[in-house]
PDB file of N, CA and C in Angstrom:
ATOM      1  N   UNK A   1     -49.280 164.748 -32.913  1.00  0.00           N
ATOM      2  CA  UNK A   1     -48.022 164.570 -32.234  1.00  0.00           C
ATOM      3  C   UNK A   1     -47.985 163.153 -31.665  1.00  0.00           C
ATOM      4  N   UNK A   2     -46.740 162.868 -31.879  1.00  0.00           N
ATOM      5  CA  UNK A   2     -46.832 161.111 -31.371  1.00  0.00           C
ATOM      6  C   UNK A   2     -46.906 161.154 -29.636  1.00  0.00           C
ATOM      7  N   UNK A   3     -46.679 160.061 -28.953  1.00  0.00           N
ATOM      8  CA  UNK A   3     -47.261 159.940 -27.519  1.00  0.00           C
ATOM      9  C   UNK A   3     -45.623 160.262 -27.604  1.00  0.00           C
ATOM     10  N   UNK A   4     -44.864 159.482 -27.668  1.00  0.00           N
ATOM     11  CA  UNK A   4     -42.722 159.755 -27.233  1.00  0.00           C
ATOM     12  C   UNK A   4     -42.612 161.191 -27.284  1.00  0.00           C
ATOM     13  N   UNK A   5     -43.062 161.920 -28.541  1.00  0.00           N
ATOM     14  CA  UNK A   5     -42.547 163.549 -28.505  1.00  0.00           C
ATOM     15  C   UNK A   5     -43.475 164.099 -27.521  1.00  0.00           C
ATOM     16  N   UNK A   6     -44.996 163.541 -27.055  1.00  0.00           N
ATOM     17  CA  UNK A   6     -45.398 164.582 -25.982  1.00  0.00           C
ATOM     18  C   UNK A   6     -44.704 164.091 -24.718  1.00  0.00           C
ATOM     19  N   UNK A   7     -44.170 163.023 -24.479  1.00  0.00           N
ATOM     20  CA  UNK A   7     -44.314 162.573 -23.038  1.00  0.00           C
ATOM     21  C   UNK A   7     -42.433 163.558 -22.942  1.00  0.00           C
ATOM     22  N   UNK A   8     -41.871 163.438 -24.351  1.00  0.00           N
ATOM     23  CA  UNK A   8     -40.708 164.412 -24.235  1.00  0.00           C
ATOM     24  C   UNK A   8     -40.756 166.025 -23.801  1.00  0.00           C
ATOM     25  N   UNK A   9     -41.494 166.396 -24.356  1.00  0.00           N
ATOM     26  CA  UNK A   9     -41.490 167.755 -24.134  1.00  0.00           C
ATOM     27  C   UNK A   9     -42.677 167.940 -22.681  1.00  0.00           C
ATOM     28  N   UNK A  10     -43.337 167.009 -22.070  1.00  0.00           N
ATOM     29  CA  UNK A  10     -43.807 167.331 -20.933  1.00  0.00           C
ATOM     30  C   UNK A  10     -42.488 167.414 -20.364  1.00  0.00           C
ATOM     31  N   UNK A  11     -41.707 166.009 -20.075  1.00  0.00           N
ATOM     32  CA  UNK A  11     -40.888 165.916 -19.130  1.00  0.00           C
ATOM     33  C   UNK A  11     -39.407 167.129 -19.420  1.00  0.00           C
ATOM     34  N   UNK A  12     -39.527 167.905 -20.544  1.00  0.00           N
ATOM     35  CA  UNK A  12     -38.645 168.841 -20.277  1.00  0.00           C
ATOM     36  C   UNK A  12     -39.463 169.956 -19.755  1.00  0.00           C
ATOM     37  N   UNK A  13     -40.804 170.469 -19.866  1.00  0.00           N
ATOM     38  CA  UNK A  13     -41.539 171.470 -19.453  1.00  0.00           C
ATOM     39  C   UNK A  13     -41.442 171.337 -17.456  1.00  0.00           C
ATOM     40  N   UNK A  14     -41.517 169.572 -16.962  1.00  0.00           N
ATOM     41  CA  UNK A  14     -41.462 169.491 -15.453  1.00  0.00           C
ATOM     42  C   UNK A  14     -39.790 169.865 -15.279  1.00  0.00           C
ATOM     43  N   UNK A  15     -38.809 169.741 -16.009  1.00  0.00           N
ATOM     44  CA  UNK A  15     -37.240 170.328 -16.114  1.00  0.00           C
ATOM     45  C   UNK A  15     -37.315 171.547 -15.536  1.00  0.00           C
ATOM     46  N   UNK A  16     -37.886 172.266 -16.706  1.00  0.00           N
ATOM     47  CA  UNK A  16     -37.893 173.501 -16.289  1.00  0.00           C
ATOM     48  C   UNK A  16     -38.072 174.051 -15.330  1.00  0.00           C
ATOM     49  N   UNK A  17     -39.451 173.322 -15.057  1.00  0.00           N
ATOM     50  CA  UNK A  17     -40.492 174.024 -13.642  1.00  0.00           C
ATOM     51  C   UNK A  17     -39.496 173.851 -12.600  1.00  0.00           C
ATOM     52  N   UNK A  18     -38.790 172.867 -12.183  1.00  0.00           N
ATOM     53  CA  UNK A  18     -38.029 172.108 -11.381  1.00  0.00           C
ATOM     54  C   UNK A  18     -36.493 173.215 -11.737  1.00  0.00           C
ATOM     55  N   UNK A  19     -36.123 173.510 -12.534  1.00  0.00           N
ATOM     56  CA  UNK A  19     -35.126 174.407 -12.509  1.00  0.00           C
ATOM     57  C   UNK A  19     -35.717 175.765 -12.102  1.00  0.00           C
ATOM     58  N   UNK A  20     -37.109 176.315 -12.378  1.00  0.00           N
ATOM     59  CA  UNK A  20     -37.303 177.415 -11.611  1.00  0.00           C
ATOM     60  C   UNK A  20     -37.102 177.771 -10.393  1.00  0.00           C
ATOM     61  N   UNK A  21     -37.717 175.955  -9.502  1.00  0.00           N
ATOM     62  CA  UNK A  21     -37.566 175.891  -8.095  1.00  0.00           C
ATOM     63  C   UNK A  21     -36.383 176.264  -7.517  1.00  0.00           C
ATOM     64  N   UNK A  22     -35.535 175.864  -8.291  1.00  0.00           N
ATOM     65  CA  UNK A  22     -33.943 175.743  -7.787  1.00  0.00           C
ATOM     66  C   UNK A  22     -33.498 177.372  -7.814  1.00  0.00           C
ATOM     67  N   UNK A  23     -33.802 178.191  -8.755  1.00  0.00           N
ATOM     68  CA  UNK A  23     -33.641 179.678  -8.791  1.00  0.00           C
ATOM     69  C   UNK A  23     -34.172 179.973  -7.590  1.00  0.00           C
ATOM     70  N   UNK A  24     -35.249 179.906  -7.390  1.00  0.00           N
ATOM     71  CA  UNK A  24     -36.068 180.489  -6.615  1.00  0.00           C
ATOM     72  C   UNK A  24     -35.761 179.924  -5.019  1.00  0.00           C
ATOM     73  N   UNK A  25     -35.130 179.243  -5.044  1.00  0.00           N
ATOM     74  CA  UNK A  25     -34.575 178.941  -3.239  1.00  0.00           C
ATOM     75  C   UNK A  25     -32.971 179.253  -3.393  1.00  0.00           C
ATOM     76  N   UNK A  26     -32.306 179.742  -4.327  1.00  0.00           N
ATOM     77  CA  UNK A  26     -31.169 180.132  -4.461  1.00  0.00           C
ATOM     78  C   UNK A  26     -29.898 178.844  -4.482  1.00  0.00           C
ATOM     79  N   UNK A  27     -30.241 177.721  -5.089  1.00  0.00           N
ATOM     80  CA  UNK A  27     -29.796 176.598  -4.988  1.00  0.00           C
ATOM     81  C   UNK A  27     -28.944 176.567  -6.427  1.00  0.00           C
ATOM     82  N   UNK A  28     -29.452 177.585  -7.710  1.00  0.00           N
ATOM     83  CA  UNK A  28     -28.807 177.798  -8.960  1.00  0.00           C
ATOM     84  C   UNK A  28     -29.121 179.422  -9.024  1.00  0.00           C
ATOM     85  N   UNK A  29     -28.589 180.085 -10.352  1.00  0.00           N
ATOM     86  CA  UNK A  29     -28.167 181.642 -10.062  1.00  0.00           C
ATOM     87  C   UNK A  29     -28.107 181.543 -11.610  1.00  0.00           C
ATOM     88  N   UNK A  30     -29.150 182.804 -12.275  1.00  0.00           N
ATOM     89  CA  UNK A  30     -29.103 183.116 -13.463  1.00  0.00           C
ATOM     90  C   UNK A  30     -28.453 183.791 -13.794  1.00  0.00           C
ATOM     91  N   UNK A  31     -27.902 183.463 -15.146  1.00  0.00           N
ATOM     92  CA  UNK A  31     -26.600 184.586 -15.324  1.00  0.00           C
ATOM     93  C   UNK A  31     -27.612 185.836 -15.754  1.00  0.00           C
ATOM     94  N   UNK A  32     -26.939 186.759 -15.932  1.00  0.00           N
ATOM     95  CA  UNK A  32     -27.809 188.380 -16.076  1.00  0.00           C
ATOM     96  C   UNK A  32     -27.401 188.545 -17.458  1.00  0.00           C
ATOM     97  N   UNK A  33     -26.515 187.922 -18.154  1.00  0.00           N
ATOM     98  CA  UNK A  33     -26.150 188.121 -19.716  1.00  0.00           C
ATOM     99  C   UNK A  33     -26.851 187.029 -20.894  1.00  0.00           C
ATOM    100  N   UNK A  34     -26.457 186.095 -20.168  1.00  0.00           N
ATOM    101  CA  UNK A  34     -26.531 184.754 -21.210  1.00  0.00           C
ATOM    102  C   UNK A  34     -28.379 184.157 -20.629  1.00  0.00           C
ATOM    103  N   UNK A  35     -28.701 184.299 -19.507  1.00  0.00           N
ATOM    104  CA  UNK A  35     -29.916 183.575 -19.121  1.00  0.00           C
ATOM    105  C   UNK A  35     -29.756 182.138 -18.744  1.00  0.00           C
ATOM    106  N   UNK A  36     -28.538 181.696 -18.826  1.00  0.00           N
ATOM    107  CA  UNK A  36     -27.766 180.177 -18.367  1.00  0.00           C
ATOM    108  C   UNK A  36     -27.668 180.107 -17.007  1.00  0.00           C
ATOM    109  N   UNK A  37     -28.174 179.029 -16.136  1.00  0.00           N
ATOM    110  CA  UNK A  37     -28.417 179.025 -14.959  1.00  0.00           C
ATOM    111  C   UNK A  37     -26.800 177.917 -13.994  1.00  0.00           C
ATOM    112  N   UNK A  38     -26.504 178.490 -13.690  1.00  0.00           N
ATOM    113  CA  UNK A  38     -25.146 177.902 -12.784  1.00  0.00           C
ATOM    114  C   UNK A  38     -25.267 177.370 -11.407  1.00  0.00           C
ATOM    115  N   UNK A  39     -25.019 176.286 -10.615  1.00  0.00           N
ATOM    116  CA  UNK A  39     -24.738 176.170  -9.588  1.00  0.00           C
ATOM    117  C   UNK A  39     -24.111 176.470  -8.199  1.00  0.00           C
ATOM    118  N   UNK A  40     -24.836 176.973  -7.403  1.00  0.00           N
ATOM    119  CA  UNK A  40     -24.406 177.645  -6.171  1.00  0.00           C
ATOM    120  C   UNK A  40     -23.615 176.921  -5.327  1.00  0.00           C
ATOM    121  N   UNK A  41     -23.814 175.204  -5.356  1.00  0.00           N
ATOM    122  CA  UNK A  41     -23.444 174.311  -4.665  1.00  0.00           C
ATOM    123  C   UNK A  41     -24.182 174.460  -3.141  1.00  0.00           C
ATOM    124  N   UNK A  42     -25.317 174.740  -2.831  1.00  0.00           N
ATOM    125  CA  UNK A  42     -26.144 175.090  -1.983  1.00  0.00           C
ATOM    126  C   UNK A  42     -26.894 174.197  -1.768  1.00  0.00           C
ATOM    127  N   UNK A  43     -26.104 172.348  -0.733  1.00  0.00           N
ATOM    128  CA  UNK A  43     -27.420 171.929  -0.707  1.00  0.00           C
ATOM    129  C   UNK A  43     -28.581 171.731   0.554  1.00  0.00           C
ATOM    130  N   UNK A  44     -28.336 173.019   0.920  1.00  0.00           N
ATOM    131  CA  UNK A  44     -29.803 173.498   1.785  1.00  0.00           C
ATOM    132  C   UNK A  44     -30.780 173.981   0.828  1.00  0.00           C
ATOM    133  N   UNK A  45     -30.226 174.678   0.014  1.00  0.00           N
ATOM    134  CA  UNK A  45     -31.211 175.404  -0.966  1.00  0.00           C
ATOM    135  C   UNK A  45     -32.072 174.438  -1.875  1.00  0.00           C
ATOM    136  N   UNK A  46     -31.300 173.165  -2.320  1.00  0.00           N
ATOM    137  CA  UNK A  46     -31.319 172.008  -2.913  1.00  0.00           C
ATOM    138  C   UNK A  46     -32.533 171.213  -2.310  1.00  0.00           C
ATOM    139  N   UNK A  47     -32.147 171.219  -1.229  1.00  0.00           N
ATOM    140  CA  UNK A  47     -33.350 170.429  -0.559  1.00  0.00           C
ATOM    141  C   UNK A  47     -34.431 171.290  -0.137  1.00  0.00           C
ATOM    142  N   UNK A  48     -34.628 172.363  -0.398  1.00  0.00           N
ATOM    143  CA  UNK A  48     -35.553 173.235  -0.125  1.00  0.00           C
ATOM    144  C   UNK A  48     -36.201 173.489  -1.081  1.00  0.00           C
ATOM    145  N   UNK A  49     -36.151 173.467  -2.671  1.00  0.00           N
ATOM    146  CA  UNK A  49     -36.454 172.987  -3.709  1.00  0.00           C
ATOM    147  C   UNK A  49     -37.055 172.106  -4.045  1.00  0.00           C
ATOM    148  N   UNK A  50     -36.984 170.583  -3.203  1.00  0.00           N
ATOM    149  CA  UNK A  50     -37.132 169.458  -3.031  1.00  0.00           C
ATOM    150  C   UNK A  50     -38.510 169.718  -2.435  1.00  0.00           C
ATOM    151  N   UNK A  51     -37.996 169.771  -0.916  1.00  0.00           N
ATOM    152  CA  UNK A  51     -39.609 170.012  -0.153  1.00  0.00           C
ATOM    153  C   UNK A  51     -40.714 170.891  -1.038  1.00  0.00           C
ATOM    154  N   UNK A  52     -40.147 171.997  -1.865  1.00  0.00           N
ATOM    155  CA  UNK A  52     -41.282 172.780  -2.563  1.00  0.00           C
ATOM    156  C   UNK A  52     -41.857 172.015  -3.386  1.00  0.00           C
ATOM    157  N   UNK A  53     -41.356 171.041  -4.350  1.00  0.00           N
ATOM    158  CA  UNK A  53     -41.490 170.462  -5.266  1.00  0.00           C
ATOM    159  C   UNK A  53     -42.482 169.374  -4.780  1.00  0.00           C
ATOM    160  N   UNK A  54     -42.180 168.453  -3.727  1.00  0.00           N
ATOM    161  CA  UNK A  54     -43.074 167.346  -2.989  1.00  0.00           C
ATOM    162  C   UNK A  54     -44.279 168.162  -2.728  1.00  0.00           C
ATOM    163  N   UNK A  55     -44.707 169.571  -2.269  1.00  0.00           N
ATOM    164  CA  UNK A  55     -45.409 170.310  -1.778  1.00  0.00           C
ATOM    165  C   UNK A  55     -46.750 170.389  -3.020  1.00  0.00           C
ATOM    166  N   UNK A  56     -46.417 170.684  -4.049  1.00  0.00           N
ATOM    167  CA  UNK A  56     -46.595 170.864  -5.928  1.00  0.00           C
ATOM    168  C   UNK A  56     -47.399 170.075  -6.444  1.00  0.00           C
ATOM    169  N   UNK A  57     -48.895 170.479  -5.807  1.00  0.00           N
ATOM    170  CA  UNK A  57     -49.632 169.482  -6.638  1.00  0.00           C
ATOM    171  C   UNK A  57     -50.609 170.114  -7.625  1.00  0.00           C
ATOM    172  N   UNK A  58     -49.951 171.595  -8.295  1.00  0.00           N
ATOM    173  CA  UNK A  58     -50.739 171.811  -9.466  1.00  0.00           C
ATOM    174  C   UNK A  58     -50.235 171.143 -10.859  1.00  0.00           C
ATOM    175  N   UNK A  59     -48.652 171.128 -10.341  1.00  0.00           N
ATOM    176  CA  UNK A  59     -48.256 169.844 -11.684  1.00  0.00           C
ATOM    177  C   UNK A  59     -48.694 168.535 -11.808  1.00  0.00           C
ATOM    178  N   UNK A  60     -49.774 168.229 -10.588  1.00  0.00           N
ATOM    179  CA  UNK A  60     -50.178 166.782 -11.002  1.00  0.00           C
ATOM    180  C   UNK A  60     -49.133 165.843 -10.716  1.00  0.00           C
ATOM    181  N   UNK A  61     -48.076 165.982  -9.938  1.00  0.00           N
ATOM    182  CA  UNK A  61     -46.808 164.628  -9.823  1.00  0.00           C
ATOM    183  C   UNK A  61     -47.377 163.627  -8.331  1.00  0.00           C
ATOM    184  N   UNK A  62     -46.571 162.863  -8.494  1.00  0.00           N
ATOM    185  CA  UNK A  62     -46.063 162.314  -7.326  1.00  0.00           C
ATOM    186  C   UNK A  62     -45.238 162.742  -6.586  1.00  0.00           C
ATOM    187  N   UNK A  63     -45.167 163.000  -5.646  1.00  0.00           N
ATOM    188  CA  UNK A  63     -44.109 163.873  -4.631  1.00  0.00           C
ATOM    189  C   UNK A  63     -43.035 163.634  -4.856  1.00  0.00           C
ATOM    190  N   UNK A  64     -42.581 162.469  -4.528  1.00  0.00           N
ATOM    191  CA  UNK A  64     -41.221 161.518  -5.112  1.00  0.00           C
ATOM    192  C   UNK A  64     -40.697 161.681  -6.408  1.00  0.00           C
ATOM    193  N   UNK A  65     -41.818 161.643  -7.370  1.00  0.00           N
ATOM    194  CA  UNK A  65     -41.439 161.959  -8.960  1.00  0.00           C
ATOM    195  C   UNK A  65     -40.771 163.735  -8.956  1.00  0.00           C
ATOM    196  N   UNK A  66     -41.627 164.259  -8.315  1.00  0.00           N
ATOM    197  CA  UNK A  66     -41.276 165.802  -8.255  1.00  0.00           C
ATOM    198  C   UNK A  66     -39.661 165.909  -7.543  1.00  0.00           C
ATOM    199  N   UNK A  67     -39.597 165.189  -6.310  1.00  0.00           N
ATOM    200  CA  UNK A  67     -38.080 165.817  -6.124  1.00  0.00           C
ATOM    201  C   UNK A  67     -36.930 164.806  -7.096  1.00  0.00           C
ATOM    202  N   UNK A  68     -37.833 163.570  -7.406  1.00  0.00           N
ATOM    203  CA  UNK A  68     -36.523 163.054  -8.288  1.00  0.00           C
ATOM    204  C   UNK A  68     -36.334 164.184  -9.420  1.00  0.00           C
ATOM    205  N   UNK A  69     -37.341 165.395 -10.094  1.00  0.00           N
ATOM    206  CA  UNK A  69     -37.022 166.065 -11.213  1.00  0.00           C
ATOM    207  C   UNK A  69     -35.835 166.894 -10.382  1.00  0.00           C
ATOM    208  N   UNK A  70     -36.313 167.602  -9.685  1.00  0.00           N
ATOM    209  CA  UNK A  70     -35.164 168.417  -8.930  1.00  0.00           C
ATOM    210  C   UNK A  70     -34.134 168.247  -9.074  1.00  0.00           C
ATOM    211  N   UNK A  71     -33.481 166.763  -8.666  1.00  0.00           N
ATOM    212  CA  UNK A  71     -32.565 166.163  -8.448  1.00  0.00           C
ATOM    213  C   UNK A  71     -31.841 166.237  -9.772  1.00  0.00           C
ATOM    214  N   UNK A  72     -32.769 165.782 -10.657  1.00  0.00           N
ATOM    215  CA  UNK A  72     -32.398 165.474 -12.291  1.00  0.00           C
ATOM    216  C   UNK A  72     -31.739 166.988 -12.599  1.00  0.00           C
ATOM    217  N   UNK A  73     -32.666 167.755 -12.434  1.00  0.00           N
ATOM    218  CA  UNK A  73     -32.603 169.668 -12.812  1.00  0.00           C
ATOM    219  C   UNK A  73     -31.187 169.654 -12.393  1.00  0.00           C
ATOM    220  N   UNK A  74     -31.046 169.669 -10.895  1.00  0.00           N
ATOM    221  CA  UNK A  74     -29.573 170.494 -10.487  1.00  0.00           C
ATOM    222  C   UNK A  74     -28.349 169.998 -11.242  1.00  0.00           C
ATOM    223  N   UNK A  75     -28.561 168.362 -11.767  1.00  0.00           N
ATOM    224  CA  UNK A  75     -27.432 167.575 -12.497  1.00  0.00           C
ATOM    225  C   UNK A  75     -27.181 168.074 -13.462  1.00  0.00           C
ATOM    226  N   UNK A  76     -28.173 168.570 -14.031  1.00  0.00           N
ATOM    227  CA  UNK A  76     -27.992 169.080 -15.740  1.00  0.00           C
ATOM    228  C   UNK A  76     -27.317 170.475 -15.745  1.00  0.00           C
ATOM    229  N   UNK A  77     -27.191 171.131 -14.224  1.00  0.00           N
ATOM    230  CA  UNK A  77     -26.472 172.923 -14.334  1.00  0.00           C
ATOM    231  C   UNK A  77     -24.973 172.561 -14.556  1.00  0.00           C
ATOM    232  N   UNK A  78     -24.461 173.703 -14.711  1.00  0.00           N
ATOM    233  CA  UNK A  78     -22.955 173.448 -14.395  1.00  0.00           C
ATOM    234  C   UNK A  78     -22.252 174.402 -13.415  1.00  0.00           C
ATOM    235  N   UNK A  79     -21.291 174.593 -13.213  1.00  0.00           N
ATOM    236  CA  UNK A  79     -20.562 175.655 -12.632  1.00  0.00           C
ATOM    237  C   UNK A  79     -20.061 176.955 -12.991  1.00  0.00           C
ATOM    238  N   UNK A  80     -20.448 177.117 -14.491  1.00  0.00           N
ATOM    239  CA  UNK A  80     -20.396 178.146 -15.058  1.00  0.00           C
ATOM    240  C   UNK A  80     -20.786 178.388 -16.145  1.00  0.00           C
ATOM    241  N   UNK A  81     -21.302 179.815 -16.135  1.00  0.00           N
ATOM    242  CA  UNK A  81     -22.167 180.060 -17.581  1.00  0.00           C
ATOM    243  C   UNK A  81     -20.662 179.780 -19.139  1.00  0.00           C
ATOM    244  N   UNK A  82     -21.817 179.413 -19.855  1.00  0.00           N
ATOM    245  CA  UNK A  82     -20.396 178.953 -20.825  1.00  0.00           C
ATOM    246  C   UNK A  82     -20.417 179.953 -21.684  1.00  0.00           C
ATOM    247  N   UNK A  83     -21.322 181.069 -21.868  1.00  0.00           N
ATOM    248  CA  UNK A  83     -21.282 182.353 -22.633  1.00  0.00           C
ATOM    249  C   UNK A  83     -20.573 183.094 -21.901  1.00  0.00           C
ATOM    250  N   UNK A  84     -20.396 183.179 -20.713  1.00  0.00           N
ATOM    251  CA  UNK A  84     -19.358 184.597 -19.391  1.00  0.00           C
ATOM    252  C   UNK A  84     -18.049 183.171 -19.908  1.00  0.00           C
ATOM    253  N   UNK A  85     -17.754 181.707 -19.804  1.00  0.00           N
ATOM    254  CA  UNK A  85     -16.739 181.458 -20.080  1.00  0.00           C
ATOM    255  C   UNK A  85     -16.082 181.922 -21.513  1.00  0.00           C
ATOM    256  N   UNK A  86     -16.697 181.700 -22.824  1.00  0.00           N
ATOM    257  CA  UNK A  86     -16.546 181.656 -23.803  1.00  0.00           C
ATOM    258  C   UNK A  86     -15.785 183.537 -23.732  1.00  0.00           C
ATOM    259  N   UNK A  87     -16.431 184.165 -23.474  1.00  0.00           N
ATOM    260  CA  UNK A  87     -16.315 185.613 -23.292  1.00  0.00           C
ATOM    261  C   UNK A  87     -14.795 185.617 -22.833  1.00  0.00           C
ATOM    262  N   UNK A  88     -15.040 185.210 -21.489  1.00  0.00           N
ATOM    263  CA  UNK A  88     -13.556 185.232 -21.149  1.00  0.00           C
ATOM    264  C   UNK A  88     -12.224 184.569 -21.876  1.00  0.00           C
ATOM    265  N   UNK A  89     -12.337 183.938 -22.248  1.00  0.00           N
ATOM    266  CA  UNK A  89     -11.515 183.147 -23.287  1.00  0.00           C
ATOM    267  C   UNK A  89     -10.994 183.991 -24.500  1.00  0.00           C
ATOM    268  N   UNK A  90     -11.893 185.181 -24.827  1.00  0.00           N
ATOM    269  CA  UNK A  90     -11.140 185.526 -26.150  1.00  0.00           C
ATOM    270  C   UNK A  90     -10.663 187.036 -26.030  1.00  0.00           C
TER     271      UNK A  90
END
């Protein structure tokens, strides 16, 4: 595997981890159909995610690197699952 595709798929594997956080302080909300994760607009929860993440040193980060993923994570949700939209639509 080349070094670009691992350093890619690490940095979507710290995505993830970093979108778990966000579930898990209630800052994003899994849909129960699709598994697509949506935004609560919660940013207490947001920053509570954050602090967990700075906290996180079995991923090996920098504290700073860890809540910038966070940060990155919550950007990439949206406001609605697009499978419950798509649904509704037809």
């Amino acid at each position: 595997m080349s070094q670009a595709k691992h350093l890619i798929e690490q940095h979507d594997d710290n995505i993830a981890w970093a979108k778990g956080l966000l579930v898990r302080t209630g800052a994003v909300t899994k849909c129960e159909h699709h598994e697509e994760l949506t935004d609560n607009y919660d940013p207490e929860a947001v920053e509570e995610a954050i602090k967990l993440a700075k906290k996180a040193s079995a991923r090996d980060l920098i504290a700073d690197h860890a809540a910038e993923l966070v940060r990155e994570a919550v950007l990439d949700i949206g406001d609605e699952c697009s499978g419950c939209a798509a649904w509704e639509r037809d």
